[in-house]
C-alpha atoms as a PDB file:
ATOM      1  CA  UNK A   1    -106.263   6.775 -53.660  1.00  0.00           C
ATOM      2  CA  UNK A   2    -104.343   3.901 -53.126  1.00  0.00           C
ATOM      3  CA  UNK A   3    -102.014   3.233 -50.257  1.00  0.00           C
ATOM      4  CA  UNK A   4     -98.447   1.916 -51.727  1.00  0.00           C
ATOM      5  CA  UNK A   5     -96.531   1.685 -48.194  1.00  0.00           C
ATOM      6  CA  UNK A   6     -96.437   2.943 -44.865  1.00  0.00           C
ATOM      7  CA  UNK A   7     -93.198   3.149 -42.700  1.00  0.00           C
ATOM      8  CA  UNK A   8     -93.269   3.922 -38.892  1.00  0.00           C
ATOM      9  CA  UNK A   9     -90.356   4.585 -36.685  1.00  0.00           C
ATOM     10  CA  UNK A  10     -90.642   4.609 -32.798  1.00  0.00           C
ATOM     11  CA  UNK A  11     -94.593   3.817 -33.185  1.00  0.00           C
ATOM     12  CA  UNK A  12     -95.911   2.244 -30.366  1.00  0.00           C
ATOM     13  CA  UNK A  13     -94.775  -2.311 -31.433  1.00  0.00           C
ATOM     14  CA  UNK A  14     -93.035  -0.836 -34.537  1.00  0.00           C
ATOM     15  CA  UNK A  15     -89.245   0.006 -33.392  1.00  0.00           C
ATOM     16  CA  UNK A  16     -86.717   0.917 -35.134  1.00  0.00           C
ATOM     17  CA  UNK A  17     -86.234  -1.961 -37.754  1.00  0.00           C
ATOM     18  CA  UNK A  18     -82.889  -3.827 -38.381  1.00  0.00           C
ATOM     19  CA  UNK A  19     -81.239  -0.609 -39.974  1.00  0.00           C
ATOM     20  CA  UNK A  20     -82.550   1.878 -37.692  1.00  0.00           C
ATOM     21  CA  UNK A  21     -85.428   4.011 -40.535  1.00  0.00           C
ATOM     22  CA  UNK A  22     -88.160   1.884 -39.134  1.00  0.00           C
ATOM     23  CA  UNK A  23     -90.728  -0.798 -40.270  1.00  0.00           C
ATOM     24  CA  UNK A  24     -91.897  -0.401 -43.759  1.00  0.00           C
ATOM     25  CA  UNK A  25     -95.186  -2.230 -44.753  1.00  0.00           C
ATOM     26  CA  UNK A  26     -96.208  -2.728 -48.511  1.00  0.00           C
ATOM     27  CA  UNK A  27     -98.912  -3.142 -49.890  1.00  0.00           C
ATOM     28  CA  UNK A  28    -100.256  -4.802 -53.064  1.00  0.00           C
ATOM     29  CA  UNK A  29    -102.838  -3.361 -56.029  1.00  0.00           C
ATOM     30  CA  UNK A  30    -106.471  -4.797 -54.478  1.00  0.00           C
ATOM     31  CA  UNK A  31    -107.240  -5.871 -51.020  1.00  0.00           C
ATOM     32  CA  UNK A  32    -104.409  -6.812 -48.723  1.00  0.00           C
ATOM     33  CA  UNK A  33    -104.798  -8.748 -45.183  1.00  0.00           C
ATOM     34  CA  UNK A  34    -103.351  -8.172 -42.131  1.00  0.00           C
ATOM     35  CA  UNK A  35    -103.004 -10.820 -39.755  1.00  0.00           C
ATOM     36  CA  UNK A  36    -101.272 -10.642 -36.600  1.00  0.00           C
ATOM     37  CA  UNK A  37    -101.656 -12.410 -33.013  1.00  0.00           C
ATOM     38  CA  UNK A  38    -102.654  -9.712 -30.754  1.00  0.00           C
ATOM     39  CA  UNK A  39    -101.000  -6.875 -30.055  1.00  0.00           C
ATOM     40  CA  UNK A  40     -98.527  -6.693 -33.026  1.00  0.00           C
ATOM     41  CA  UNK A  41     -99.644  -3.651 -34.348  1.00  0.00           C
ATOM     42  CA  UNK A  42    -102.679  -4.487 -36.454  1.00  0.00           C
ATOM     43  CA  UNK A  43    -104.351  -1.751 -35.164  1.00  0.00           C
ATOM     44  CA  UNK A  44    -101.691   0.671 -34.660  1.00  0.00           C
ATOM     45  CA  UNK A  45    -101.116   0.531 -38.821  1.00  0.00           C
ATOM     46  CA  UNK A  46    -104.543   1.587 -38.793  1.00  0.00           C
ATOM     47  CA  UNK A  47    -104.603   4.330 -36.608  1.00  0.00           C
ATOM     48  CA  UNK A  48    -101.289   5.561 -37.632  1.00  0.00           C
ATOM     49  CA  UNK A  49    -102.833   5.788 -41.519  1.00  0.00           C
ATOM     50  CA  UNK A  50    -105.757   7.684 -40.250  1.00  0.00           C
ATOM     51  CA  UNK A  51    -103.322  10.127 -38.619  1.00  0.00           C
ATOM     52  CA  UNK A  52    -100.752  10.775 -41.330  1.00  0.00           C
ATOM     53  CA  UNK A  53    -103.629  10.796 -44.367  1.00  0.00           C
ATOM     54  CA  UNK A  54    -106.693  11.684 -42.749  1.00  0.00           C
ATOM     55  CA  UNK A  55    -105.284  13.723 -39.835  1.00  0.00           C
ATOM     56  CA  UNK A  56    -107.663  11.220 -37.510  1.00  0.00           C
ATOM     57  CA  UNK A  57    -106.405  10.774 -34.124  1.00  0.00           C
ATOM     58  CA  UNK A  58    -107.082   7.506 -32.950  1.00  0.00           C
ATOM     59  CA  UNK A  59    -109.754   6.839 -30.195  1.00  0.00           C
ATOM     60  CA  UNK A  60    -108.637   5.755 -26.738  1.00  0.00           C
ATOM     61  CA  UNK A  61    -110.025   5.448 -23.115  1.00  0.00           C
ATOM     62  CA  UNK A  62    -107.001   6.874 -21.341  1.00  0.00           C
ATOM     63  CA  UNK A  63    -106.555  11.205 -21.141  1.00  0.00           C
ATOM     64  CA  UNK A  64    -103.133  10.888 -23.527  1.00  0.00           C
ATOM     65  CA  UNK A  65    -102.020  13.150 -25.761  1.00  0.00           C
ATOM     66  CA  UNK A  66    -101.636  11.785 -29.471  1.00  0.00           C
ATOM     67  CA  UNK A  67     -97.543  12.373 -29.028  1.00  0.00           C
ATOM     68  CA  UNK A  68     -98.025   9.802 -25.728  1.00  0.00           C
ATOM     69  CA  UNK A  69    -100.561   7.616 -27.371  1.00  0.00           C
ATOM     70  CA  UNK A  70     -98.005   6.551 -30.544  1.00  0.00           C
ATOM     71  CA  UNK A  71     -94.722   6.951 -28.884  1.00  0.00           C
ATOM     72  CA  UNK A  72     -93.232   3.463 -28.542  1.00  0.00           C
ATOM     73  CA  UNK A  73     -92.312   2.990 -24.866  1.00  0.00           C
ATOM     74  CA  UNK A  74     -88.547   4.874 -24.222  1.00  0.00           C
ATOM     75  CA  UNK A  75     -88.911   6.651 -27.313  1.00  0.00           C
ATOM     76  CA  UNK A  76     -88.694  10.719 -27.473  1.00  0.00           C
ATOM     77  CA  UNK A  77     -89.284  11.008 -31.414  1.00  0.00           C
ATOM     78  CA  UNK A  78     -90.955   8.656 -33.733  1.00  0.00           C
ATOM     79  CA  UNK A  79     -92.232   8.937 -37.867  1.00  0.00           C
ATOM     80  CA  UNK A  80     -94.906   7.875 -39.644  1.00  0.00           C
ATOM     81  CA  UNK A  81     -94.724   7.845 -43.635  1.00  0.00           C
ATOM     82  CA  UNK A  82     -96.821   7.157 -46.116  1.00  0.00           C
ATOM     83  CA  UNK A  83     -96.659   6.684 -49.632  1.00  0.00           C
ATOM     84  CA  UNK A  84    -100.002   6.702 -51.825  1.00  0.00           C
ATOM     85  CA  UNK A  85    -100.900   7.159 -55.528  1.00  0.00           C
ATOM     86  CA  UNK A  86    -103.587   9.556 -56.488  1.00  0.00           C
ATOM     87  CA  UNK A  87    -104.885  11.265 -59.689  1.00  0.00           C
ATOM     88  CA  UNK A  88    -101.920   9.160 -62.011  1.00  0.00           C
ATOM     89  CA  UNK A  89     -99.616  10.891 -59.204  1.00  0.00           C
ATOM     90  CA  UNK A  90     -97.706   9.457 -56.541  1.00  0.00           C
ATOM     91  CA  UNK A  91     -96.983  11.015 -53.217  1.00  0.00           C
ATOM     92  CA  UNK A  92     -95.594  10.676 -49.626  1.00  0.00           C
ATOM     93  CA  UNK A  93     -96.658  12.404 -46.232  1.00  0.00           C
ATOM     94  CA  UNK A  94     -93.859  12.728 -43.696  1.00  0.00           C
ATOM     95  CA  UNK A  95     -95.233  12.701 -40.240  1.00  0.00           C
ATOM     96  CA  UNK A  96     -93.331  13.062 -36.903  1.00  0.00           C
ATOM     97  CA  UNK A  97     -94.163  12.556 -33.406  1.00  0.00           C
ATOM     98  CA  UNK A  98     -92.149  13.209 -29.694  1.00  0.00           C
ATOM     99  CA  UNK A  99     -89.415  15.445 -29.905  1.00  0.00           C
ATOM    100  CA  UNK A 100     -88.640  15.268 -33.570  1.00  0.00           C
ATOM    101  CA  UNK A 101     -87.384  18.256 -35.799  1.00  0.00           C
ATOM    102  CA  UNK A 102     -88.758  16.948 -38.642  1.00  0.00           C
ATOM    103  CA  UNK A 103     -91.890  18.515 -39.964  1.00  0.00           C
ATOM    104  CA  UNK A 104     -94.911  17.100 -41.475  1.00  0.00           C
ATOM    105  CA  UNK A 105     -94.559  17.299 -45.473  1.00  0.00           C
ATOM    106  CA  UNK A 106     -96.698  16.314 -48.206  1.00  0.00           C
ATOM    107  CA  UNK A 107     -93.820  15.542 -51.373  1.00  0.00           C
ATOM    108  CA  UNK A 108     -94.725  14.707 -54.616  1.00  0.00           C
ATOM    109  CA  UNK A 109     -92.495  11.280 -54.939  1.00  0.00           C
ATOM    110  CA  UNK A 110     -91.567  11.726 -59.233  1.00  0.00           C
ATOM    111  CA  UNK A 111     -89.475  14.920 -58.310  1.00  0.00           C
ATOM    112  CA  UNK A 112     -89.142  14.296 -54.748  1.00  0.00           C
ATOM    113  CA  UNK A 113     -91.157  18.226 -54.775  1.00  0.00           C
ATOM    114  CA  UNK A 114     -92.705  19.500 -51.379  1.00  0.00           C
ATOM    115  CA  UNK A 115     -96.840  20.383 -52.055  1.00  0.00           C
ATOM    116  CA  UNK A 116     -97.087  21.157 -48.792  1.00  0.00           C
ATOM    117  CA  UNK A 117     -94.737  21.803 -45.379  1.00  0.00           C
ATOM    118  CA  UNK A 118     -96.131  21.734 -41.527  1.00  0.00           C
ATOM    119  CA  UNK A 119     -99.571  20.082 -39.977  1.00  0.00           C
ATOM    120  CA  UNK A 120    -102.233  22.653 -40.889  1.00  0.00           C
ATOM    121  CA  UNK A 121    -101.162  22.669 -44.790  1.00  0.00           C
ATOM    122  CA  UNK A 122    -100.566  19.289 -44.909  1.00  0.00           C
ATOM    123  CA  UNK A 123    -103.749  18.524 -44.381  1.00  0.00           C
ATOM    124  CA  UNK A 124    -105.250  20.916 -46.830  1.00  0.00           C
ATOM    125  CA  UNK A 125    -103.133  20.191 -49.284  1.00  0.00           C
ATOM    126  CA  UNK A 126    -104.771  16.484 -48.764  1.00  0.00           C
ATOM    127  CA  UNK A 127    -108.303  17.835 -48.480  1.00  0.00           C
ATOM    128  CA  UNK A 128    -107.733  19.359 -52.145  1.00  0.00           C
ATOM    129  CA  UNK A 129    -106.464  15.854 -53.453  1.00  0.00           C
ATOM    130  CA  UNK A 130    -109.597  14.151 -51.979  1.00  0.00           C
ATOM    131  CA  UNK A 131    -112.289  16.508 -53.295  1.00  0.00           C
ATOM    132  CA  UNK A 132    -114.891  15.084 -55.506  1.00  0.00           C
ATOM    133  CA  UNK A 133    -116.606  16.613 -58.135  1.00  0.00           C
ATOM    134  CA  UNK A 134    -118.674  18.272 -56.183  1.00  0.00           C
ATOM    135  CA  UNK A 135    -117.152  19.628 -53.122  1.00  0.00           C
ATOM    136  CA  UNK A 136    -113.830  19.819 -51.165  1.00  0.00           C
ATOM    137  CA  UNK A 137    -113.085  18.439 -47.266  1.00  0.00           C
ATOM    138  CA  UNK A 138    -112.216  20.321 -44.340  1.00  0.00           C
ATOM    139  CA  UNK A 139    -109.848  18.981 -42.277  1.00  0.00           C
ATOM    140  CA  UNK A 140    -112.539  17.883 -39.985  1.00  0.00           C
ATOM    141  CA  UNK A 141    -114.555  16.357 -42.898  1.00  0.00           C
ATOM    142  CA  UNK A 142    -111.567  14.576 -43.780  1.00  0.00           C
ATOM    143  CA  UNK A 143    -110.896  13.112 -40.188  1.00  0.00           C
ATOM    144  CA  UNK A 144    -114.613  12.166 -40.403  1.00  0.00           C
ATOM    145  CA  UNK A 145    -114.439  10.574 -43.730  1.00  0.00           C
ATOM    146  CA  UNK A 146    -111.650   8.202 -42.374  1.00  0.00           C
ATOM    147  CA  UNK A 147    -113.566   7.418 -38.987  1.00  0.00           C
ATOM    148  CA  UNK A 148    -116.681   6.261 -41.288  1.00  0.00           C
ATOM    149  CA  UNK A 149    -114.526   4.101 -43.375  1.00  0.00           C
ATOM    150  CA  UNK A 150    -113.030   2.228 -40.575  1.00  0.00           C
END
């Protein structure tokens, strides 16, 4: 897998970007850096990849619910997208927080196709993607798998 771009909307530093559809962040073929003074949402990027690819919520002191915890400050809805390429294929996941309508999708990006529609399939429809060889993830594998990379 490798991550092409993620875009967040509402997400905790990350407003809503000069035209209103966010912040996008892309990313080049190899490593990348991110470098930021602190608290400009170097962590936040991370934590809000882990939760729209790995279904990871992030790990916090406070008793917040993960709709709280990303919410920028004011905000009642906010998005997290992400576009990856896998297997020769390229895809996005559609995550929303807060009060959004918008569901979660997983959409093949060539045809602009929806795999998968809602949380729960979402993230099996990932799962299947990420299998090796050998073996497939649960969702809670996956969630693991991201926590171990980090």
């Amino acid at each position: 897998m490798r991550i092409q771009s993620i875009r967040l909307k509402n997400i905790k530093s990350y407003g809503q970007g000069p035209q209103g559809d966010g912040i996008t962040v892309t990313f080049q073929p190899g490593v990348n850096r991110v470098a930021g003074r602190n608290g400009h949402g170097k962590t936040t990027m991370i934590e809000a990849l882990g939760y729209a690819l790995f279904y990871s919520e992030p790990e916090y002191d406070e008793n917040f619910k993960l709709q709280a915890y990303f919410l920028r400050a004011g905000e009642k809805e906010a998005e997290i997208d992400v576009v990856f390429a896998h297997g020769g294929e390229v895809y996005r996941v559609e995550r929303a927080l807060g009060a959004s309508k918008r569901k979660s999708k997983l959409i093949q990006v060539s045809d602009e196709s929806t795999c998968a529609e809602g949380d729960e399939a979402v993230s099996a429809c990932l799962c299947r993607l990420m299998r090796d060889d050998q073996r497939s993830f649960s969702q809670g594998q996956l969630a693991d798998l991201f926590s171990n990379l980090i």
